[in-house]
Each structure stands twice: as structure tokens, then as C-alpha cells.
C-alpha atoms as a PDB file:
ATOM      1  CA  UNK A   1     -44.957  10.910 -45.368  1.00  0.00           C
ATOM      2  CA  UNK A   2     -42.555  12.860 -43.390  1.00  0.00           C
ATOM      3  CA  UNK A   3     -39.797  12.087 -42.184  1.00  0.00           C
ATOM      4  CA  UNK A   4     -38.487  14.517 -39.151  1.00  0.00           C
ATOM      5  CA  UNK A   5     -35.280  13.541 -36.459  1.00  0.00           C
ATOM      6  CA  UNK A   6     -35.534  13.484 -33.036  1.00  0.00           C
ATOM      7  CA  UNK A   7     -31.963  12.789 -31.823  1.00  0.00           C
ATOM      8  CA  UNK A   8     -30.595  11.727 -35.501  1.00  0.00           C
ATOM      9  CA  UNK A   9     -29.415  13.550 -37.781  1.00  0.00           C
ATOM     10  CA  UNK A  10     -29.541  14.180 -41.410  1.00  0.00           C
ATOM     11  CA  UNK A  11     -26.292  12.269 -41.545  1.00  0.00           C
ATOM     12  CA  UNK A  12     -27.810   9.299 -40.399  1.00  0.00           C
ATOM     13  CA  UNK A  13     -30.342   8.650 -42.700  1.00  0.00           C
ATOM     14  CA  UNK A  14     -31.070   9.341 -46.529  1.00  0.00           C
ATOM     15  CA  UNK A  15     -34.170  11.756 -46.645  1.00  0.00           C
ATOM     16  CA  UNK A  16     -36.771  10.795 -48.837  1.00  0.00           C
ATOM     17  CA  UNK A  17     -37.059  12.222 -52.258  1.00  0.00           C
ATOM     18  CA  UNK A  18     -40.205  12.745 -52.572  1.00  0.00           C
ATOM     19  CA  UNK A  19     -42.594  13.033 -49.357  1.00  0.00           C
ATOM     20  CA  UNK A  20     -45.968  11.589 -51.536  1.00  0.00           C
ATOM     21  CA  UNK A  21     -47.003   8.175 -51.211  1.00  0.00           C
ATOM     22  CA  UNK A  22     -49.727   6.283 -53.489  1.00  0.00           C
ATOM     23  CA  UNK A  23     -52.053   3.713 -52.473  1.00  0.00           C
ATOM     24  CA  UNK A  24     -53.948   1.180 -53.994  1.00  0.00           C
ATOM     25  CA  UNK A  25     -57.346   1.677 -53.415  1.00  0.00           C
ATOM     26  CA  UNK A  26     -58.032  -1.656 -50.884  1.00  0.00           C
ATOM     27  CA  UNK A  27     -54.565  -1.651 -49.228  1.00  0.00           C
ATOM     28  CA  UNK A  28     -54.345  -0.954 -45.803  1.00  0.00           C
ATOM     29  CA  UNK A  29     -50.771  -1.024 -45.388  1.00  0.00           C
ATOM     30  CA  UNK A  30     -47.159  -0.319 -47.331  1.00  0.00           C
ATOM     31  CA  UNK A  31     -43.635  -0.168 -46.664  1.00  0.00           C
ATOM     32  CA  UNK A  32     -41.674   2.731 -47.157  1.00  0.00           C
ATOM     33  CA  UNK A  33     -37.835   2.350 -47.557  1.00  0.00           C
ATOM     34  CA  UNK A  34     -35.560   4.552 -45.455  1.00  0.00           C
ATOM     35  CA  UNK A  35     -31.853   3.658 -45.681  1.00  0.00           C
ATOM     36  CA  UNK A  36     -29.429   4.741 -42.633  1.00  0.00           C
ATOM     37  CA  UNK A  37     -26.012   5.794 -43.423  1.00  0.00           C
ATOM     38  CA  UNK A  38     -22.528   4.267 -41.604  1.00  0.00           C
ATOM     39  CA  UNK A  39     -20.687   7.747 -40.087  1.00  0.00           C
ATOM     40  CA  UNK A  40     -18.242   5.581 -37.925  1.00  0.00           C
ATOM     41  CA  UNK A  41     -18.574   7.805 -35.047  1.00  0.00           C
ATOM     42  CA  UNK A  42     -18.779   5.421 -31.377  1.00  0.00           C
ATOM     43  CA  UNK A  43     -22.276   7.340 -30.346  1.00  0.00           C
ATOM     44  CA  UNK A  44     -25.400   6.401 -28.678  1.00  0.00           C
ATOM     45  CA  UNK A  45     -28.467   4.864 -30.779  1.00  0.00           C
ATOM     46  CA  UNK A  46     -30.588   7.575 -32.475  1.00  0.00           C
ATOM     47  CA  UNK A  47     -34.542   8.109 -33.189  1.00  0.00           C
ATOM     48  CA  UNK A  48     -36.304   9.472 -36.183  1.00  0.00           C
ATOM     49  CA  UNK A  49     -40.002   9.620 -36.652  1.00  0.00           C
ATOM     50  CA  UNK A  50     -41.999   8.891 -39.601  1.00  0.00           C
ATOM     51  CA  UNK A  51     -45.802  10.072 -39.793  1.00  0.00           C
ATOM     52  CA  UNK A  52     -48.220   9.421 -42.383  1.00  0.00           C
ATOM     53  CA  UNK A  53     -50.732  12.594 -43.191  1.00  0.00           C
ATOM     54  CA  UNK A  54     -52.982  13.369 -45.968  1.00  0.00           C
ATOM     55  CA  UNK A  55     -55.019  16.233 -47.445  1.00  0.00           C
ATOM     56  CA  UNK A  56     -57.754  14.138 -49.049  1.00  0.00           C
ATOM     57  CA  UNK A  57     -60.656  14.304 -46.416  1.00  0.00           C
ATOM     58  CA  UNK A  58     -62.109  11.236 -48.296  1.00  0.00           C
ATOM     59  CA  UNK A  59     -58.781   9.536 -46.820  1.00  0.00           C
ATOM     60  CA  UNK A  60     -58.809   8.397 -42.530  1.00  0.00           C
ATOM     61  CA  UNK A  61     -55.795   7.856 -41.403  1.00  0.00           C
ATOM     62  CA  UNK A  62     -55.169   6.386 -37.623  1.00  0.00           C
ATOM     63  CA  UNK A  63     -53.487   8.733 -35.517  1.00  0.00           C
ATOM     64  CA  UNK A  64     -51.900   6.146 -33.308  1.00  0.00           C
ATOM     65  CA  UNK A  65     -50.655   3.778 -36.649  1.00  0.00           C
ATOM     66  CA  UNK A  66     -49.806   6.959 -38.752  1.00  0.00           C
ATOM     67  CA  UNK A  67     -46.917   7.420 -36.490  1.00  0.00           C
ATOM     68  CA  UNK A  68     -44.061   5.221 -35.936  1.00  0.00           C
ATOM     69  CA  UNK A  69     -40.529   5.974 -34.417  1.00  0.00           C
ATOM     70  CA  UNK A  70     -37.749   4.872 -35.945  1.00  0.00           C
ATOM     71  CA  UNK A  71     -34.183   3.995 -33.678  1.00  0.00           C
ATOM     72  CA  UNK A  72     -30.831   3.161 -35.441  1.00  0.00           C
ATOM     73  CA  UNK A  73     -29.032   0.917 -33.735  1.00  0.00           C
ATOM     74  CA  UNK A  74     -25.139   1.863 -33.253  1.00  0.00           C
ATOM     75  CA  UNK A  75     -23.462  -0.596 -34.290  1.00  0.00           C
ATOM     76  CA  UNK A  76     -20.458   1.312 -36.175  1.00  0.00           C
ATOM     77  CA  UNK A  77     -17.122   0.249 -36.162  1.00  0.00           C
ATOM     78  CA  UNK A  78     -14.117   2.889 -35.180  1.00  0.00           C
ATOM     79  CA  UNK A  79     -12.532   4.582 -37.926  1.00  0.00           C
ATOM     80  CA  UNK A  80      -9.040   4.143 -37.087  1.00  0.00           C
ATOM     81  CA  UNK A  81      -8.110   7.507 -38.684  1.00  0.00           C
ATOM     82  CA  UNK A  82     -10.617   9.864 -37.393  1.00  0.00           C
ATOM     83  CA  UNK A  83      -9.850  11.539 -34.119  1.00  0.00           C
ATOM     84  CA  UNK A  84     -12.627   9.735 -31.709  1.00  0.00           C
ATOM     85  CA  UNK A  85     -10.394   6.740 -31.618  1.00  0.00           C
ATOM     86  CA  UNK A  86      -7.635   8.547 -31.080  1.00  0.00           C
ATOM     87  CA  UNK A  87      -8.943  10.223 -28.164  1.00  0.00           C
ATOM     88  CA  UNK A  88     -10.368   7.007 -27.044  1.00  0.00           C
ATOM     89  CA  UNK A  89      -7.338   4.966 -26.860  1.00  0.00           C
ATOM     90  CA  UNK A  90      -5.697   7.894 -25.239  1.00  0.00           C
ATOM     91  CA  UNK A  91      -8.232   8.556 -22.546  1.00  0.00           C
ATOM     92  CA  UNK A  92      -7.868   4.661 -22.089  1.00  0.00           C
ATOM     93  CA  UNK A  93      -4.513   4.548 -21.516  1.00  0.00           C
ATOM     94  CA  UNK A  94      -4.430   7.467 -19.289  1.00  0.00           C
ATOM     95  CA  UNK A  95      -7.265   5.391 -17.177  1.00  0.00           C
ATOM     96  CA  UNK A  96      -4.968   1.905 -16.963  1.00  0.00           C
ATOM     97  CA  UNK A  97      -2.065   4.241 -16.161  1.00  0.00           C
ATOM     98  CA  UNK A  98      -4.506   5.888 -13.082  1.00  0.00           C
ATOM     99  CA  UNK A  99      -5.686   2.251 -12.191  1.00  0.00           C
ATOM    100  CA  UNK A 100      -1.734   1.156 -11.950  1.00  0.00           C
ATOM    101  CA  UNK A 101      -0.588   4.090  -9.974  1.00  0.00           C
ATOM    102  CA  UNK A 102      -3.546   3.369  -7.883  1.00  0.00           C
ATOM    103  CA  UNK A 103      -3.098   0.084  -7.067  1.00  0.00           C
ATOM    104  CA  UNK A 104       0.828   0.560  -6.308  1.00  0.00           C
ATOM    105  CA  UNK A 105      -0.001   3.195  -3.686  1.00  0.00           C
ATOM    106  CA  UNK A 106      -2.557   0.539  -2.333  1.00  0.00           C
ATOM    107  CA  UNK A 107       0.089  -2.122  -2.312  1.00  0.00           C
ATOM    108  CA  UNK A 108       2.430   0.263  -0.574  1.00  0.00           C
ATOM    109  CA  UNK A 109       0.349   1.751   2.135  1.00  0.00           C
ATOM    110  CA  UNK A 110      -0.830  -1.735   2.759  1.00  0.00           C
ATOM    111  CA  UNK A 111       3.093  -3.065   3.400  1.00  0.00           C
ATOM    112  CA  UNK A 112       4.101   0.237   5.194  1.00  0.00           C
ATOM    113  CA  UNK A 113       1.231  -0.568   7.494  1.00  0.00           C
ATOM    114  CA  UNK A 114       2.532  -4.379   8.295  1.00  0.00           C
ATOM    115  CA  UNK A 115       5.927  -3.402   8.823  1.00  0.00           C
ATOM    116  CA  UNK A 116       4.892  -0.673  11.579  1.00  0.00           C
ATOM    117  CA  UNK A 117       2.377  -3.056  13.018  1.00  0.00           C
ATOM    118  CA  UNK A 118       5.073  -5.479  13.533  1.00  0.00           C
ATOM    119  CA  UNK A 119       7.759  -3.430  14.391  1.00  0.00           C
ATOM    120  CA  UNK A 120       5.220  -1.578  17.156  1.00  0.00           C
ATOM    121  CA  UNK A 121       4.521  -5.459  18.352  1.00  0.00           C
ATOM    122  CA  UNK A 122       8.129  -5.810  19.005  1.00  0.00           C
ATOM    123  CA  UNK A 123       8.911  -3.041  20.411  1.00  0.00           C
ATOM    124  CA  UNK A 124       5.955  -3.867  23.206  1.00  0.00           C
ATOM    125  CA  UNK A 125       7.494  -6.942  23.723  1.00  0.00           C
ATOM    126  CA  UNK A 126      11.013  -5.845  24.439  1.00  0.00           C
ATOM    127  CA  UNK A 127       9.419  -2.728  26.822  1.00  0.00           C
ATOM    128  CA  UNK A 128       6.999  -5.406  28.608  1.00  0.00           C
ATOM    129  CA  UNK A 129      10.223  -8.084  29.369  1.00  0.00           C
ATOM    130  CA  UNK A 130      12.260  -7.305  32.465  1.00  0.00           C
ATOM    131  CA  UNK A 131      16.220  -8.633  32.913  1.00  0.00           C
ATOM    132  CA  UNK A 132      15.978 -11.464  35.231  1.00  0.00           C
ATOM    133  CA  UNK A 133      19.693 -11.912  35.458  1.00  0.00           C
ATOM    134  CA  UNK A 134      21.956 -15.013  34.640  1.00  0.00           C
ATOM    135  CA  UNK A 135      19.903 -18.169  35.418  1.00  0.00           C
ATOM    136  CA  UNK A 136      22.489 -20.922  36.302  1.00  0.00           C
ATOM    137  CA  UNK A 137      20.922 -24.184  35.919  1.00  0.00           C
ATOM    138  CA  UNK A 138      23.545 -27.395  35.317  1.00  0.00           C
ATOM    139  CA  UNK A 139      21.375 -29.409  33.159  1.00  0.00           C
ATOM    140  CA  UNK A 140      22.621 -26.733  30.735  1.00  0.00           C
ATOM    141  CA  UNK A 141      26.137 -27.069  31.792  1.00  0.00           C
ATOM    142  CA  UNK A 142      28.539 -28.822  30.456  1.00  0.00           C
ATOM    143  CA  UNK A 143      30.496 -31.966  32.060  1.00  0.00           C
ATOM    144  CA  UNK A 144      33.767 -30.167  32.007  1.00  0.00           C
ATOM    145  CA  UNK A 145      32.578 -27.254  33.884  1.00  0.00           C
ATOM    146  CA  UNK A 146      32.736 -27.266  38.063  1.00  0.00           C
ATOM    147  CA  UNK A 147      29.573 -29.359  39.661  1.00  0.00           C
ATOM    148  CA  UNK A 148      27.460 -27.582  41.991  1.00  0.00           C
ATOM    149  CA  UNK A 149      28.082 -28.611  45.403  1.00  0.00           C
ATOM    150  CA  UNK A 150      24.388 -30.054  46.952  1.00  0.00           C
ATOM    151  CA  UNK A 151      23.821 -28.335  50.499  1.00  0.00           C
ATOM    152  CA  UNK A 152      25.125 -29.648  53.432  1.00  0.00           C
ATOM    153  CA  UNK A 153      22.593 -31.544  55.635  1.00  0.00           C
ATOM    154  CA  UNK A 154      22.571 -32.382  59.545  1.00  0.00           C
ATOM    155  CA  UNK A 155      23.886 -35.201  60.306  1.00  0.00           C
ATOM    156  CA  UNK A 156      23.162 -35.533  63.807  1.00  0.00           C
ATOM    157  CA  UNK A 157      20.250 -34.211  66.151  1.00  0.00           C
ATOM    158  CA  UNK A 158      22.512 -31.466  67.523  1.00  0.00           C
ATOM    159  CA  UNK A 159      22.473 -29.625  63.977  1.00  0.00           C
ATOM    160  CA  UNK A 160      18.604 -29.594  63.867  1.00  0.00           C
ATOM    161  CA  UNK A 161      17.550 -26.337  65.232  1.00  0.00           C
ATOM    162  CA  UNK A 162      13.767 -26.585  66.045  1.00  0.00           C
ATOM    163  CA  UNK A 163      11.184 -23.916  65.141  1.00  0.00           C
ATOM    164  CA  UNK A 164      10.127 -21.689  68.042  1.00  0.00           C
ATOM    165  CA  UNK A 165       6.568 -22.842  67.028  1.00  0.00           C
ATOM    166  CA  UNK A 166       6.726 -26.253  67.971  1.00  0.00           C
ATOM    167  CA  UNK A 167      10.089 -25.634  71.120  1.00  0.00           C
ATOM    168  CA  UNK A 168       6.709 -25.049  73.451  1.00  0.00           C
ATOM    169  CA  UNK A 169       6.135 -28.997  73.282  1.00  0.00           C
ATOM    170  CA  UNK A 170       7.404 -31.486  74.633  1.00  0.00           C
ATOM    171  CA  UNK A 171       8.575 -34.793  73.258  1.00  0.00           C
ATOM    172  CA  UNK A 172       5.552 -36.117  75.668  1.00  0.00           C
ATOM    173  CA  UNK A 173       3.018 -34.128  73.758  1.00  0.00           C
ATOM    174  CA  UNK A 174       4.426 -35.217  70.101  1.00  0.00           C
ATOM    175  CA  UNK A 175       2.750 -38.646  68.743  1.00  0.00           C
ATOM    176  CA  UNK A 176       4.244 -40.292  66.211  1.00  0.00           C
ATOM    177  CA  UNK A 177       2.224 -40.533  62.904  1.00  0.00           C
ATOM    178  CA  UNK A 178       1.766 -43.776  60.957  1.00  0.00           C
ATOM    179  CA  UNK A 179       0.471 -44.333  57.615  1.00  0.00           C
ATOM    180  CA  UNK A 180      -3.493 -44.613  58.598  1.00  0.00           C
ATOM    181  CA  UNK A 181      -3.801 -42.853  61.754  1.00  0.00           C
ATOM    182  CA  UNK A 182      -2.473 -39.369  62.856  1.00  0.00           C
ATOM    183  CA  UNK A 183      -3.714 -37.990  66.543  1.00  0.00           C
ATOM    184  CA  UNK A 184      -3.967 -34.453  67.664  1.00  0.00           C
ATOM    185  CA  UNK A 185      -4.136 -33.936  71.840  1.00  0.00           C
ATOM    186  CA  UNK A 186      -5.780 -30.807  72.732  1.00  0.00           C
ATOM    187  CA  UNK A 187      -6.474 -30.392  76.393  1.00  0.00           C
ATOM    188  CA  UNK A 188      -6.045 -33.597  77.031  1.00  0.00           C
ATOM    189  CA  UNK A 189      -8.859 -34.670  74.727  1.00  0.00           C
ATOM    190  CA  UNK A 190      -7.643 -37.258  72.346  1.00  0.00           C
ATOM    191  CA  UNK A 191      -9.611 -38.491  69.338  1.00  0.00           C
ATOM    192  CA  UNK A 192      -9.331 -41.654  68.727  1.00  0.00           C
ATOM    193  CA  UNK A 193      -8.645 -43.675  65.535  1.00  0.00           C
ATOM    194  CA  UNK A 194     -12.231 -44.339  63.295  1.00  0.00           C
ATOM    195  CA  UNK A 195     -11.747 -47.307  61.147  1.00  0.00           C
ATOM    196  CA  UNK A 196     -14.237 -46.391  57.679  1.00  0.00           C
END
């Protein structure tokens, strides 16, 4: 049997001291001890193959089952002296400190941006409102303060100044206008009240 690495090493396993193997005659199949060594290095798992050959021509063996591929799993712990962990912790920490600084900037771009949003809000507001002057209005005033004065109304017919509309009428051609009826006299055509 040989044994012969693919992506292992010969760290990572113990070679075999001797490559002969002896069967029994009548046995079909064996197991053949290969131990794999700890190296405590963080790595990805490995492959070594094994394959079974013989110079007897008395001997057949199966091409397909006198070949099998070995993987070792990695499953090492760190050694916390060698200089992978070292490196490890340090590249690490160097990637929390990136993801901190990162997500500062993001938290201060993102308030930068609300505070010009609403100061540019604002400012539209002020530039959109015109000055529409003092608005007196006394149910805001107080009771010690001067009352407005109401405006002065006619008190007789000789105050009343009529409209140069209606001056063209005479009192003759006004009706009077009741709650359910109201007439309108054009060219002396009068309709009348319609009861519904």
C-alpha cells in the first residue's frame, strides 16, 4: 500500500513503516491503520490517498476498491502561542474597529442629513409666508383696553343713499316680497303666484 498526499502533508499524517501488506488467503478485505497528527494550525481539511497494488499476477486487485481517499477533518484547536492566533485576533480587531468607524460615519451622515432636511423645510416655510400686518380682532383684547366703536347706521330714510341700479324705478314698479311669494314685472307681464 501506498500512501501519497494530495493537499496534506507529511505533517499531517504518520507514514507507514513499511508499504507491504499480507493477506490471508480467503480474505477479501483488511484495515490498515493510518494515524493523523494535531499541528494546531486553523487550516482547511486535507486529502491523502491510499492505493492498494501488487506484483503477484496470481493476485486481482479492483481498480475502483484499491483506491480510497482519505480527508482529515480540521478540527484543531488554536495554539495560543504560535503566531496564527496572534495574527488572527489582530486582523479581528482591526475588522470590529473598521465595522465601528463604519457605522459612526453611517450614524453621522444619516443625522447631518435630518438636520438639513429640516432646516431646508423651514426655511421654505418662512420664504413661502408673507407679513399680513397687525390683525386687530377684540375677542383677543382685553376688557381694559378701548372698545371698538360699531359703525354708525341710518337712522332715517334721508341717510339711505340708493344704488344707481335700482334709482331707474319707481316705488310703483317695486313689490314688496313676503315669505312664499316674490313677483318680478317685466313689461308689464306679471307672473303670478303657483301654489305646489
Amino acid at each position: 500500500a501506498t500512501v501519497s498526499p494530495e493537499s496534506a502533508s507529511d505533517a499531517d499524517f504518520n507514514v507507514l513503516s513499511s508499504t507491504e501488506l499480507s493477506f490471508r488467503p480467503g480474505v477479501t478485505k483488511d484495515t490498515i491503520a493510518i494515524a493523523t497528527k494535531d499541528d494546531l494550525i486553523t487550516e482547511v481539511d486535507e486529502v491523502f490517498v491510499v492505493t492498494l497494488s501488487t506484483t503477484d499476477p496470481r493476485v486481482q486487485i479492483d481498480k475502483a476498491k484499491g483506491v480510497t481517499t482519505v480527508t482529515i477533518n480540521d478540527n484543531d484547536g488554536l495554539d495560543p502561542s504560535s503566531s496564527h492566533s496572534t495574527s488572527l485576533s489582530s486582523s479581528i480587531t482591526w475588522i470590529l474597529i473598521g465595522a465601528v468607524a463604519g457605522s459612526v460615519v453611517v450614524i453621522v451622515t444619516s443625522i447631518f442629513i435630518a438636520v438639513c432636511c429640516f432646516r431646508q423645510r423651514n426655511r421654505k416655510t418662512t420664504e413661502n409666508t408673507r407679513d399680513i400686518g397687525k390683525i386687530e380682532n377684540p375677542a383677543y383684547e382685553s376688557c381694559g383696553e378701548a372698545s371698538v366703536q360699531p359703525p354708525q347706521l341710518c337712522d332715517s330714510e334721508n341717510h339711505y343713499e340708493e344704488p344707481a341700479l335700482y334709482s331707474q324705478l319707481n316705488n310703483s314698479g317695486r313689490v314688496t316680497i313676503d315669505a312664499h311669494y316674490q313677483s318680478l314685472h317685466l313689461d308689464e307681464v306679471v307672473y303670478e303666484k303657483v301654489d305646489f
